[in-house]
PDB file of N, CA and C in Angstrom:
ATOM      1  N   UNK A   1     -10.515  12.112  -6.752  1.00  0.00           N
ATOM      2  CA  UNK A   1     -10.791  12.121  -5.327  1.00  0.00           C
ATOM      3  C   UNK A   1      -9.814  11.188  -4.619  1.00  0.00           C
ATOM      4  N   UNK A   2      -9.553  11.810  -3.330  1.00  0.00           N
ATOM      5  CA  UNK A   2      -8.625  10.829  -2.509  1.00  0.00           C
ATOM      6  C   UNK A   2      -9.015   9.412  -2.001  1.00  0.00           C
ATOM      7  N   UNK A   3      -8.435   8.674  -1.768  1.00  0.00           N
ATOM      8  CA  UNK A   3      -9.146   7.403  -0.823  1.00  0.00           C
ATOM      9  C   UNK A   3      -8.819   7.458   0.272  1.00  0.00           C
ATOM     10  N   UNK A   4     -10.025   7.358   1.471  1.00  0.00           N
ATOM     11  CA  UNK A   4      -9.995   7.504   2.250  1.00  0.00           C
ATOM     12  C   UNK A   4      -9.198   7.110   3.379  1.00  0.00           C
ATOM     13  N   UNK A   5      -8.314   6.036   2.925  1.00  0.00           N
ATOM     14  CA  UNK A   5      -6.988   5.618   3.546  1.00  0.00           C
ATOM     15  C   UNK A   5      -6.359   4.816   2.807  1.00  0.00           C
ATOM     16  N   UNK A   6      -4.966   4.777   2.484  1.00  0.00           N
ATOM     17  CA  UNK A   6      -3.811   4.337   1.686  1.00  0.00           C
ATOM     18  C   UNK A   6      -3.391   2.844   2.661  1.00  0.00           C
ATOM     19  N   UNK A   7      -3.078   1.975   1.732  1.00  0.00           N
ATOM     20  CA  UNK A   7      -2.234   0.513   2.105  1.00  0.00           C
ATOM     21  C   UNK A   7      -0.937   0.835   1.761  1.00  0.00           C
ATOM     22  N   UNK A   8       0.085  -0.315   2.709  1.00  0.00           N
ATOM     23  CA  UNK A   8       1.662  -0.104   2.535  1.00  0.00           C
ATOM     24  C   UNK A   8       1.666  -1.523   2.157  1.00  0.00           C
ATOM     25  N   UNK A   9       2.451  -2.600   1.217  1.00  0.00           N
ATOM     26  CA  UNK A   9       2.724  -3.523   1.146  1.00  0.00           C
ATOM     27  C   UNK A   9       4.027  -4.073   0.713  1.00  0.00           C
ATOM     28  N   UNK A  10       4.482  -4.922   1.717  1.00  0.00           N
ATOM     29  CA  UNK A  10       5.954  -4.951   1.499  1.00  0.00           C
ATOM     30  C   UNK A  10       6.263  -6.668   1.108  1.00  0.00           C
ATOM     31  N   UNK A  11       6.513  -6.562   0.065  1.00  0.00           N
ATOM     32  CA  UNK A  11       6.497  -7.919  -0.990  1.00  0.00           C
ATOM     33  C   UNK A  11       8.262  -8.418   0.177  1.00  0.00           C
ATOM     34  N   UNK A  12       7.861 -10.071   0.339  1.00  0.00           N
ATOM     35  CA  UNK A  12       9.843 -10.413   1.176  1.00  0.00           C
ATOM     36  C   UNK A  12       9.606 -11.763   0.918  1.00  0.00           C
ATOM     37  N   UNK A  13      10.837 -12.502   0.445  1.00  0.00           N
ATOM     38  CA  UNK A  13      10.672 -14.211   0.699  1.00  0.00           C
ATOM     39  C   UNK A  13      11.326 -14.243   1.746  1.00  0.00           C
ATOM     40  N   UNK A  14      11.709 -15.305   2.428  1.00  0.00           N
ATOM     41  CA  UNK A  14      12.459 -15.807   3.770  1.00  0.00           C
ATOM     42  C   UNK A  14      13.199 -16.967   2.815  1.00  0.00           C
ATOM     43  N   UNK A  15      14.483 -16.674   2.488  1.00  0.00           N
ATOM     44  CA  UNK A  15      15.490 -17.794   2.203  1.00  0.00           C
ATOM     45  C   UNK A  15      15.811 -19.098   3.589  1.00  0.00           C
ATOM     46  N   UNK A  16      16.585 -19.778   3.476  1.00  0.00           N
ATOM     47  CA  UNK A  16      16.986 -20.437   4.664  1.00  0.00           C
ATOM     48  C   UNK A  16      18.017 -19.439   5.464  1.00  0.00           C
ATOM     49  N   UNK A  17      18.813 -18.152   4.603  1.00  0.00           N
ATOM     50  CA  UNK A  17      19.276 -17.654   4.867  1.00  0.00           C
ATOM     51  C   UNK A  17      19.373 -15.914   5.555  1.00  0.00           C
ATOM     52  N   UNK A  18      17.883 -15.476   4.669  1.00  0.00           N
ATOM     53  CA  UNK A  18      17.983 -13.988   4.535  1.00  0.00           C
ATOM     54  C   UNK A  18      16.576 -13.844   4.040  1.00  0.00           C
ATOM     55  N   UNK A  19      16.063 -13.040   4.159  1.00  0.00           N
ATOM     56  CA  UNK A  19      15.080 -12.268   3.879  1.00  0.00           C
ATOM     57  C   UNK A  19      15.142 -11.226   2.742  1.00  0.00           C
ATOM     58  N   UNK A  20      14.265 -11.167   1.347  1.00  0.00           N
ATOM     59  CA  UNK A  20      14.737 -10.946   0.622  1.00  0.00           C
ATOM     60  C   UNK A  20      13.627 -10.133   0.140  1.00  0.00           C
ATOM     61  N   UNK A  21      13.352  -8.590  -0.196  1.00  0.00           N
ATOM     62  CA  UNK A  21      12.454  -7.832  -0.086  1.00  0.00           C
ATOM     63  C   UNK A  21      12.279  -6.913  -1.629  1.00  0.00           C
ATOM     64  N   UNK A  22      11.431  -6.820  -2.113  1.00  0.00           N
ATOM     65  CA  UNK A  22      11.036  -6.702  -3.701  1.00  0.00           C
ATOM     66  C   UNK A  22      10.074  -4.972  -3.394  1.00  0.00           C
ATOM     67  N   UNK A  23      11.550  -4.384  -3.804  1.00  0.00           N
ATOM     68  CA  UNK A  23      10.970  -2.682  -4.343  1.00  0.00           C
ATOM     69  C   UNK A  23      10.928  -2.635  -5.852  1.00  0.00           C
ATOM     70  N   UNK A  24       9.003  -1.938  -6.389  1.00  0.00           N
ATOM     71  CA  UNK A  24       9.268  -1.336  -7.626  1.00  0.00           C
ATOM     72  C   UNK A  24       9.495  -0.222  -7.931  1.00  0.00           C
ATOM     73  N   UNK A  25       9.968  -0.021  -8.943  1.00  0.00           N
ATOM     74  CA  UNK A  25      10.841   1.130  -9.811  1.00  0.00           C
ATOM     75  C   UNK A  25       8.588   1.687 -10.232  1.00  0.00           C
ATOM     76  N   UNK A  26       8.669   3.255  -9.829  1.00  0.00           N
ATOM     77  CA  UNK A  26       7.759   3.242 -11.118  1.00  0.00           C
ATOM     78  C   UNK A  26       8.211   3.785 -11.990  1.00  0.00           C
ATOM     79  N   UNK A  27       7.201   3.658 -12.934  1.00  0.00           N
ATOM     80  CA  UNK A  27       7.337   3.180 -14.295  1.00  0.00           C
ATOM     81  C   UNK A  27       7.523   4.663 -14.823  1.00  0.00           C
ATOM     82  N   UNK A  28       8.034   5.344 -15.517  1.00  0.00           N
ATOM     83  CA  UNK A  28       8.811   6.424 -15.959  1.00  0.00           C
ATOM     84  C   UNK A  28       9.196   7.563 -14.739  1.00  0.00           C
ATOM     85  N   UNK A  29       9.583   7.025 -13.424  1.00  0.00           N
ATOM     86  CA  UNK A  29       9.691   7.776 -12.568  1.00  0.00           C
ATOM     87  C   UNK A  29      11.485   7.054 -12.328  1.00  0.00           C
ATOM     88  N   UNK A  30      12.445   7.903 -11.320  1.00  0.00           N
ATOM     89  CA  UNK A  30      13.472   7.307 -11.207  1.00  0.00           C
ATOM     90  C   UNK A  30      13.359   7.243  -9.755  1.00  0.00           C
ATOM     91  N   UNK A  31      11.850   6.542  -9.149  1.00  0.00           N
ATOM     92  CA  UNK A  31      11.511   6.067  -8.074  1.00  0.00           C
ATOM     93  C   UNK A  31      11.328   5.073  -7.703  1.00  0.00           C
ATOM     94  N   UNK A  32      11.843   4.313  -6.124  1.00  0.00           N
ATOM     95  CA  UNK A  32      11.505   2.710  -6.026  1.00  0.00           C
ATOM     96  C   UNK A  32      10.528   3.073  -4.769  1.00  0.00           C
ATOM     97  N   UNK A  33       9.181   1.730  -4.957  1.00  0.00           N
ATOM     98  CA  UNK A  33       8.826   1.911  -3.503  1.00  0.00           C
ATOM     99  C   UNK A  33       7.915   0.728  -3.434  1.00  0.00           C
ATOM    100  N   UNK A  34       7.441   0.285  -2.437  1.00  0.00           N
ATOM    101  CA  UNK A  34       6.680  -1.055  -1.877  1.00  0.00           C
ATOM    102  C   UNK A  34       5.452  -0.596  -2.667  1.00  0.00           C
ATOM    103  N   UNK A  35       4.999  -1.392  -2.964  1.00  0.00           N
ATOM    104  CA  UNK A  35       3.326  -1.418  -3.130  1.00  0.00           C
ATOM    105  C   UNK A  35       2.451  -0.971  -2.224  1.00  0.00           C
ATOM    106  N   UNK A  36       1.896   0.080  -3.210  1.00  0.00           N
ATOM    107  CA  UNK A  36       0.872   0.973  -1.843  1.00  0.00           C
ATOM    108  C   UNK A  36      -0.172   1.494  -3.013  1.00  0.00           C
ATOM    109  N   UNK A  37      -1.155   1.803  -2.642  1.00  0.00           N
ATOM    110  CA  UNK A  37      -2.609   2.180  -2.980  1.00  0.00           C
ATOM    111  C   UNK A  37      -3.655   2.801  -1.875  1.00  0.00           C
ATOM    112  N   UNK A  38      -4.912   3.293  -2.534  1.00  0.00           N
ATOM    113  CA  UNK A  38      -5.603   3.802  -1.788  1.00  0.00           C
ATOM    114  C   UNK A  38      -6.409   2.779  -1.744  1.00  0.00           C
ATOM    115  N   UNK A  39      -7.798   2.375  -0.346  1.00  0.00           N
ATOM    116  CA  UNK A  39      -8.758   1.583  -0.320  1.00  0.00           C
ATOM    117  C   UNK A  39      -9.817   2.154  -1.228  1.00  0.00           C
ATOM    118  N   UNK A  40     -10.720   1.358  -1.901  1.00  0.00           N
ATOM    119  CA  UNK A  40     -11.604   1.314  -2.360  1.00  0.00           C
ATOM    120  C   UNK A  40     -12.954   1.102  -1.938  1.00  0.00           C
ATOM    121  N   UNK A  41     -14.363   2.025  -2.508  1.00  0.00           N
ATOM    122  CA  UNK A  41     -15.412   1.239  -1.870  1.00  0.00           C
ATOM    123  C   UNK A  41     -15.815   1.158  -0.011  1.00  0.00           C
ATOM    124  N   UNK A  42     -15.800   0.037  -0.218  1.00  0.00           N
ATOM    125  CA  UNK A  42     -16.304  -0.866   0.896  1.00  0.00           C
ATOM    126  C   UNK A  42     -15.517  -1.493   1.616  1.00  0.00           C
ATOM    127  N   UNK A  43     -14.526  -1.763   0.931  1.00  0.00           N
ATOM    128  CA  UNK A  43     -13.005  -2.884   1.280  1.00  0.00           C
ATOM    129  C   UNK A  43     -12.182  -2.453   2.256  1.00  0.00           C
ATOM    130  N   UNK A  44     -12.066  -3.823   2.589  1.00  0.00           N
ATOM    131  CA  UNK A  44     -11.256  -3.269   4.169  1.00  0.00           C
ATOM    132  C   UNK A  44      -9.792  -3.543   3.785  1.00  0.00           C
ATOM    133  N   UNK A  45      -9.141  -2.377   4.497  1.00  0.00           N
ATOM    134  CA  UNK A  45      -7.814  -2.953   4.542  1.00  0.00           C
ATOM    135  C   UNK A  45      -7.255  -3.995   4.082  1.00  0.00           C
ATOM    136  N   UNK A  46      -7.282  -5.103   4.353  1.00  0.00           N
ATOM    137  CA  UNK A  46      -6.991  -6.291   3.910  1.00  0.00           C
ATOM    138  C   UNK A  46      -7.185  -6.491   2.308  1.00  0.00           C
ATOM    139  N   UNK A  47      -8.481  -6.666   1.983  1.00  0.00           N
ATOM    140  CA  UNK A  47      -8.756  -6.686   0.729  1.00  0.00           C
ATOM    141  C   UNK A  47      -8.100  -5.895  -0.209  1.00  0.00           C
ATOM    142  N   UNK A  48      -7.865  -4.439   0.596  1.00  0.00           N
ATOM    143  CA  UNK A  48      -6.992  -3.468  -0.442  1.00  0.00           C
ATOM    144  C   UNK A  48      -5.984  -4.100  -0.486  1.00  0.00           C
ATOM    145  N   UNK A  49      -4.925  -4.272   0.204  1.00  0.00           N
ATOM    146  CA  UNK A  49      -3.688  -5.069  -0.017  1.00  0.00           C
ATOM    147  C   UNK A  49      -3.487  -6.160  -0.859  1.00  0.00           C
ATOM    148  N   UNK A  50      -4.608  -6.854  -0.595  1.00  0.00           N
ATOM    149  CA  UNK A  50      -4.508  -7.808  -2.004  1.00  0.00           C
ATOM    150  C   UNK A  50      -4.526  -7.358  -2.847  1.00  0.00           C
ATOM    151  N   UNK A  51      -5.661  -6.603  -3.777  1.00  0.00           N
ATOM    152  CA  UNK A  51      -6.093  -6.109  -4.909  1.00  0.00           C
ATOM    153  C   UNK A  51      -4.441  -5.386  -5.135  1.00  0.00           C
ATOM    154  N   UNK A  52      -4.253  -4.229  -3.886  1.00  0.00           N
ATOM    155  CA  UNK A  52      -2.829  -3.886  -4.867  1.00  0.00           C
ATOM    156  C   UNK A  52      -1.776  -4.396  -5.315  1.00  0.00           C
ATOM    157  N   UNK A  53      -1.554  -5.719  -4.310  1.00  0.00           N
ATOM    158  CA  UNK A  53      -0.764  -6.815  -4.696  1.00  0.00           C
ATOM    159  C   UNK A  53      -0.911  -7.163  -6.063  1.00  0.00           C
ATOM    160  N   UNK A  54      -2.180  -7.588  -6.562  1.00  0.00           N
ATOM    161  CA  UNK A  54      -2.632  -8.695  -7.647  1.00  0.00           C
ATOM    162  C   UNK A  54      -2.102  -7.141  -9.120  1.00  0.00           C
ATOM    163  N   UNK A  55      -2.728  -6.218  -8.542  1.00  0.00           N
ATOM    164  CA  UNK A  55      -2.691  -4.850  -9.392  1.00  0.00           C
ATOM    165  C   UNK A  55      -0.862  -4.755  -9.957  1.00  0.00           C
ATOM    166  N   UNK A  56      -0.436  -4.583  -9.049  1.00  0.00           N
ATOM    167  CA  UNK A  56       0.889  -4.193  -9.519  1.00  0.00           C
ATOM    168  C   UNK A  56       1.934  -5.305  -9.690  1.00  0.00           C
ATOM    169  N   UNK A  57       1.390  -6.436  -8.894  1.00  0.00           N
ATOM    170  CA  UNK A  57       2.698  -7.430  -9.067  1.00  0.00           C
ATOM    171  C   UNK A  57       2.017  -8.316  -9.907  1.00  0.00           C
ATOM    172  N   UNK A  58       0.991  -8.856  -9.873  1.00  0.00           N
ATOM    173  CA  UNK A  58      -0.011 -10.285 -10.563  1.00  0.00           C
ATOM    174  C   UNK A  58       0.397 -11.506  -9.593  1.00  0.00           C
ATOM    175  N   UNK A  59       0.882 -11.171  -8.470  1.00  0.00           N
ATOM    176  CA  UNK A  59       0.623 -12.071  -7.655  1.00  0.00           C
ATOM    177  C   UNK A  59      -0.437 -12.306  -6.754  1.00  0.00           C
ATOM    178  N   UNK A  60      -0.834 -12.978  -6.165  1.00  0.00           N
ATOM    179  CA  UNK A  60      -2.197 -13.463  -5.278  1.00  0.00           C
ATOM    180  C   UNK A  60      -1.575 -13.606  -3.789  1.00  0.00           C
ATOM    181  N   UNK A  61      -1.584 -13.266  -3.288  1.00  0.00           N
ATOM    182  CA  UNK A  61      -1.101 -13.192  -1.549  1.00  0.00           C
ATOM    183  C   UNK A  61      -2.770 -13.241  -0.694  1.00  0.00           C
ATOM    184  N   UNK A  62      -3.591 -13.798  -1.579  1.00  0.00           N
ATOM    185  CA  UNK A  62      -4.713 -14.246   0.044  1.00  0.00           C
ATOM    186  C   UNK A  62      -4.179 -14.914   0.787  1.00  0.00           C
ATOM    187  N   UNK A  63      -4.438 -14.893   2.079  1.00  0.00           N
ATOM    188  CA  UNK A  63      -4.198 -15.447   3.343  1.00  0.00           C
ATOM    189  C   UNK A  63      -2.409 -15.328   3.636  1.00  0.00           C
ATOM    190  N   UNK A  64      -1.872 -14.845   2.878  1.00  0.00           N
ATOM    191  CA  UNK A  64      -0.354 -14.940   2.984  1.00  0.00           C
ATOM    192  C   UNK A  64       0.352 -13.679   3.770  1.00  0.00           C
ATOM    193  N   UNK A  65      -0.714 -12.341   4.060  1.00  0.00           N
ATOM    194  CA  UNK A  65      -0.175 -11.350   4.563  1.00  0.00           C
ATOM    195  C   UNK A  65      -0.042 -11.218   5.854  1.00  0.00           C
ATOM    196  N   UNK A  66       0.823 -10.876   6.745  1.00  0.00           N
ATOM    197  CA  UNK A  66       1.424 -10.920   7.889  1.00  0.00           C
ATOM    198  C   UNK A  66       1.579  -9.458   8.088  1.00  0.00           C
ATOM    199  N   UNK A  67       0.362  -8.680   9.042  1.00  0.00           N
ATOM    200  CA  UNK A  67      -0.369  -7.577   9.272  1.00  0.00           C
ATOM    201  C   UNK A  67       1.018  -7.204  10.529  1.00  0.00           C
ATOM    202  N   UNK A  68       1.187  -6.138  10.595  1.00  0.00           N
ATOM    203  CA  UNK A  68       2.417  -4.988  11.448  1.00  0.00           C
ATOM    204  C   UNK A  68       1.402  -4.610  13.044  1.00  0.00           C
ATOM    205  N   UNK A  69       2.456  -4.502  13.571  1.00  0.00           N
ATOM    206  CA  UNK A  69       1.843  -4.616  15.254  1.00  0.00           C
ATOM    207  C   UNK A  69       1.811  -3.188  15.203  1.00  0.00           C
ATOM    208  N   UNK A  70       1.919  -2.091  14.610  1.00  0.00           N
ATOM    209  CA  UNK A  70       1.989  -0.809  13.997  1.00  0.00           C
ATOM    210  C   UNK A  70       1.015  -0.257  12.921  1.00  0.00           C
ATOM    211  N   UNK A  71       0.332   0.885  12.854  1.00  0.00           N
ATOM    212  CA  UNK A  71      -0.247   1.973  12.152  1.00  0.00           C
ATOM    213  C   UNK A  71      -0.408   3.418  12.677  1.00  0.00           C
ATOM    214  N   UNK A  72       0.266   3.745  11.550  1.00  0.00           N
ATOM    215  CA  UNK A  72       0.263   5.644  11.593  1.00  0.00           C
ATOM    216  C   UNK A  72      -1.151   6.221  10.673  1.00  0.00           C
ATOM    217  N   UNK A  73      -0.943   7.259  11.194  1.00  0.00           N
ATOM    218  CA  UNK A  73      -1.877   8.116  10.657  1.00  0.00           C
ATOM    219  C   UNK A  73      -0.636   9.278  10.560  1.00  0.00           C
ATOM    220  N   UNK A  74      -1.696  10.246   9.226  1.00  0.00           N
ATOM    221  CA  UNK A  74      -0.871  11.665   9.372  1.00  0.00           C
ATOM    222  C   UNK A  74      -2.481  12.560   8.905  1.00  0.00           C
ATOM    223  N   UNK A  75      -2.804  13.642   9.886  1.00  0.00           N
ATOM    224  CA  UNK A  75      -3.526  14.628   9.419  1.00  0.00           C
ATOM    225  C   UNK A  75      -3.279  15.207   8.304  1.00  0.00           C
ATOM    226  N   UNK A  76      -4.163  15.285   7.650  1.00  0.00           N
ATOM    227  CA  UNK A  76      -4.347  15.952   5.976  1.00  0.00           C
ATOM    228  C   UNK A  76      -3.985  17.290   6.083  1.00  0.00           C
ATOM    229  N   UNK A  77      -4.239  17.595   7.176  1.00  0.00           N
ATOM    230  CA  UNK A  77      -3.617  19.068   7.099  1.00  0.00           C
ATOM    231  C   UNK A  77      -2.238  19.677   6.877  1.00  0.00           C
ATOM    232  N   UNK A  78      -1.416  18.382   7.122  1.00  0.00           N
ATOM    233  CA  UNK A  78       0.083  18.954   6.732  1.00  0.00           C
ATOM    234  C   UNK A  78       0.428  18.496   5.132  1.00  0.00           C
ATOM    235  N   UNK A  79      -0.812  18.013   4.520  1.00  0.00           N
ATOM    236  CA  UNK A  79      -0.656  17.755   3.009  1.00  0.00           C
ATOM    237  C   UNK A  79      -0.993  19.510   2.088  1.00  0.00           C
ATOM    238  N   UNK A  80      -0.262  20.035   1.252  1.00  0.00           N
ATOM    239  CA  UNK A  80      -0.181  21.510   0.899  1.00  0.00           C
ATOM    240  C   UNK A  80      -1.628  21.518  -0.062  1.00  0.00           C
ATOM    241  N   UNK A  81      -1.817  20.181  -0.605  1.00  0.00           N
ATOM    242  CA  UNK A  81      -2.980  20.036  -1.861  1.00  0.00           C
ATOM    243  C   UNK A  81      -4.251  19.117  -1.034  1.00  0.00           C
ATOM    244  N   UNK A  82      -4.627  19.119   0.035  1.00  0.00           N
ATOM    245  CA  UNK A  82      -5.544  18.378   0.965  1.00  0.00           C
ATOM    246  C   UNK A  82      -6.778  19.015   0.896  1.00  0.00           C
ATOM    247  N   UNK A  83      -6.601  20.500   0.764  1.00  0.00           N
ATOM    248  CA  UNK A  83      -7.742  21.035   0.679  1.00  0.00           C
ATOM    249  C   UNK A  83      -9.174  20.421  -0.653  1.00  0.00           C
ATOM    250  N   UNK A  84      -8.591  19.976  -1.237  1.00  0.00           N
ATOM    251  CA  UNK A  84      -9.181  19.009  -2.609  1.00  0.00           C
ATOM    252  C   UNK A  84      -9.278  17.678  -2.198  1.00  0.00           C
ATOM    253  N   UNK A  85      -9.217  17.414  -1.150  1.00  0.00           N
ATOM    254  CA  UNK A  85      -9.643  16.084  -0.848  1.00  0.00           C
ATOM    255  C   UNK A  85     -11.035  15.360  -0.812  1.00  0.00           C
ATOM    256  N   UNK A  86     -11.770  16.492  -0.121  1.00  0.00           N
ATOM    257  CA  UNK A  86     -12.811  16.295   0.596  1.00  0.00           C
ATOM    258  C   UNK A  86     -13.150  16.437   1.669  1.00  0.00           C
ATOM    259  N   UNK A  87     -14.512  16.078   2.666  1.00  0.00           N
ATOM    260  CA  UNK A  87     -14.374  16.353   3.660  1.00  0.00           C
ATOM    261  C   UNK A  87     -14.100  14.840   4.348  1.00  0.00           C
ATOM    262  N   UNK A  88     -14.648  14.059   3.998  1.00  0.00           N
ATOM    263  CA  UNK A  88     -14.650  12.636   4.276  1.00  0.00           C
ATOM    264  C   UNK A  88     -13.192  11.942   4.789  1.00  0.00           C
ATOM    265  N   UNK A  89     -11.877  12.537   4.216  1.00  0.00           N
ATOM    266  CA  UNK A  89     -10.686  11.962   4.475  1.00  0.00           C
ATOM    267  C   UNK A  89     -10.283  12.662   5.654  1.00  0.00           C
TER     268      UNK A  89
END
């Protein structure tokens, strides 16, 4: 089943110089991309981002995330396999 809405998380240090931003490779794919997951449960936004943080990197970013003055949506309907979603998403 789908989750009812997906997190984007974009791992960056701030040098004195540059900003320095951490894409993963997955893992037998010859794909890179930010950390992203579906929410779980009960959990809000936020919480998902951690958990996928802690999930894929083993880092801990409570209180460290710096939320985007921006969110999209995209209707399920332009997804070709949506019909298997549910009705809920």
């Amino acid at each position: 089943m789908r989750a009812s809405y997906q997190v984007l998380v974009i791992p960056f240090r701030r040098t004195l110089s540059e900003l320095k931003f951490a894409v993963l490779r997955r893992t037998g794919e010859c794909m890179w991309q930010f950390v992203s997951g579906g929410g779980e449960d009960a959990e809000s936004p936020v919480e998902a981002a951690q958990r996928e943080m802690r999930e894929e990197t083993g880092l801990d970013v409570e209180g460290r995330l710096v939320a985007l003055d921006a969110m999209a949506t995209i209707p399920k309907n332009v997804f070709e396999d949506a019909s298997c979603w549910g009705d809920d998403i």
